[in-house]
Protein backbone atom coordinates (compact mmCIF):
# COMPACT_ATOMS: atom_id res chain seq x y z
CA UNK A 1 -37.41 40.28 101.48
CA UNK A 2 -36.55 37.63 98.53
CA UNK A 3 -39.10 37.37 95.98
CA UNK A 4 -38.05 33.81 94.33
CA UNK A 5 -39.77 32.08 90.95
CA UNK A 6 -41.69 29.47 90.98
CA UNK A 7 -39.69 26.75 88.80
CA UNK A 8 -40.90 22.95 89.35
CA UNK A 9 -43.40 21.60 87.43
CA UNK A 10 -45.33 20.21 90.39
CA UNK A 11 -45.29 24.35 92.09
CA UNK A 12 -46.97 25.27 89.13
CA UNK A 13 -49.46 22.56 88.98
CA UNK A 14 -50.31 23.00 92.98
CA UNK A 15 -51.77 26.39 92.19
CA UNK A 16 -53.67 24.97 89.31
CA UNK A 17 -55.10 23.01 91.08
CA UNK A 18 -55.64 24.06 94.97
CA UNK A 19 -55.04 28.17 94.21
CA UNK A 20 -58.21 30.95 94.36
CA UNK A 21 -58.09 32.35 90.94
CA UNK A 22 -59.34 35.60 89.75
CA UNK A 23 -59.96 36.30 86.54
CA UNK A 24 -59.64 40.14 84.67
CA UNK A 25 -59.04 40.80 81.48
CA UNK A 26 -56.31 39.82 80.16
CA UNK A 27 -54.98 37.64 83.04
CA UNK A 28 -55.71 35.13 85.24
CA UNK A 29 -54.22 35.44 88.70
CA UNK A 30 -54.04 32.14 91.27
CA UNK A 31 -52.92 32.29 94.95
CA UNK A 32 -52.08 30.08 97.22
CA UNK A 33 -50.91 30.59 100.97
CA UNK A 34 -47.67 28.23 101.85
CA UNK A 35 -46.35 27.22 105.16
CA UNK A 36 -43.26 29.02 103.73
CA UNK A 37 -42.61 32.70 104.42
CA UNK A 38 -41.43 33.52 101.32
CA UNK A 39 -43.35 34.99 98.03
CA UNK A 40 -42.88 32.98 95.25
CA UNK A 41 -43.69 34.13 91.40
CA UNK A 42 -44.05 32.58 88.16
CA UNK A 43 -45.87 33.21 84.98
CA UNK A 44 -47.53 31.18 82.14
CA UNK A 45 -47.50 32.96 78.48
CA UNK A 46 -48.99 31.26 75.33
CA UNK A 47 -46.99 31.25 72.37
CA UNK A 48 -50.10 32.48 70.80
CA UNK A 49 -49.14 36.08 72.27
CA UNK A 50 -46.60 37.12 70.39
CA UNK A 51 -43.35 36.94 69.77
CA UNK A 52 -40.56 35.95 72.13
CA UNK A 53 -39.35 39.60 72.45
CA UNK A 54 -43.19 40.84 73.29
CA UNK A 55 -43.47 37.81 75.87
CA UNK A 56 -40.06 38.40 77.45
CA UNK A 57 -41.11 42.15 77.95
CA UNK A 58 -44.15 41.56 78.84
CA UNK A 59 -43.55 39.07 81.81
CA UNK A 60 -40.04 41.70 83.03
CA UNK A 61 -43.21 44.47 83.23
CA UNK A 62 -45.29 42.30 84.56
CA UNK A 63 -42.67 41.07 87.33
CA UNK A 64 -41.88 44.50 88.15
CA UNK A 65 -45.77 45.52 88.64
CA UNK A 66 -45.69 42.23 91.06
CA UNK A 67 -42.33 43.39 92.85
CA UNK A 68 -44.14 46.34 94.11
CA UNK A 69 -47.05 44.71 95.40
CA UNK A 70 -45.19 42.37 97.06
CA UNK A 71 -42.86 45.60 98.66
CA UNK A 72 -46.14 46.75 100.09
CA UNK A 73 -46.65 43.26 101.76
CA UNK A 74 -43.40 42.87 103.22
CA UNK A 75 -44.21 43.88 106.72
CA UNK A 76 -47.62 42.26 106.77
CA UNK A 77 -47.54 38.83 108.56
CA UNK A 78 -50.72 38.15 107.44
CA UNK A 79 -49.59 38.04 103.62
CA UNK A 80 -46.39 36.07 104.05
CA UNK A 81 -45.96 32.74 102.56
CA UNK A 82 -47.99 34.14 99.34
CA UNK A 83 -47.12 32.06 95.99
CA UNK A 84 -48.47 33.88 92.61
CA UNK A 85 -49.49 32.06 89.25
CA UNK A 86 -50.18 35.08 86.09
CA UNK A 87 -51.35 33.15 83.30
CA UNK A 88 -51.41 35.90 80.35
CA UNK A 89 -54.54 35.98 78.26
CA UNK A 90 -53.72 36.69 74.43
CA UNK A 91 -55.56 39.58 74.54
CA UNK A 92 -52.91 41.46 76.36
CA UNK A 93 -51.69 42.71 73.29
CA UNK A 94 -54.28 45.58 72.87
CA UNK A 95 -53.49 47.43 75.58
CA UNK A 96 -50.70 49.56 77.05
CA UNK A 97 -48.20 49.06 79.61
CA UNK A 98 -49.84 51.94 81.49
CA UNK A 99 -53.42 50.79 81.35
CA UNK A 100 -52.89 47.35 83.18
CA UNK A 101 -50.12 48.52 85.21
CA UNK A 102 -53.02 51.13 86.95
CA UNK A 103 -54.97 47.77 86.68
CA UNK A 104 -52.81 45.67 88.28
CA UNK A 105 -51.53 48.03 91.08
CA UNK A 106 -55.49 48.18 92.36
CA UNK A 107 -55.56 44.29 93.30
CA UNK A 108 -55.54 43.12 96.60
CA UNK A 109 -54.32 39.71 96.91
């Protein structure tokens, strides 16, 4: 299974505008099925959180939270063709890697 990013302008704006978003507390998640079958990823971080070196770790823990979710969804026909927006709230800086990776591993799509 490839798990590709999403990287136009327009595949970010889709899920904006036509994905089911849920919101938690310190991120936003849209989703969107796609005639595609394959999972595509991409995150939004405000400047406002951080600096670069917290926002660059921050999205490489949050990609590896989302690679395992998307392991467990690998033989599931029912999930494929699944394309993932994680806007980051601010307010991601109070709490641990730990807390919102238990958090985040609880979700079901």
């Amino acid at each position: 299974m490839e798990i590709k990013s999403l990287n136009k302008k327009s595949e970010f704006s889709y899920l904006r505008r036509f994905g089911t978003k849920n919101k938690f507390n310190f991120i936003t998640i849209s989703t969107t099925k796609n005639e595609n079958k394959d999972f595509k990823l991409g995150f939004q971080i405000s400047t406002k959180t951080g600096n670069a070196v917290f926002r660059n770790r921050i999205r490489r823990q949050l990609k590896d939270i989302f690679y395992q979710v998307f392991k467990k969804y690998d033989n599931d026909p029912a999930k494929s063709g699944l394309w993932i927006l994680v806007n980051v709230n601010p307010k991601i800086e109070k709490f641990d890697f730990s807390e919102y990776k238990s958090f985040l591993e609880k979700i079901d799509l």
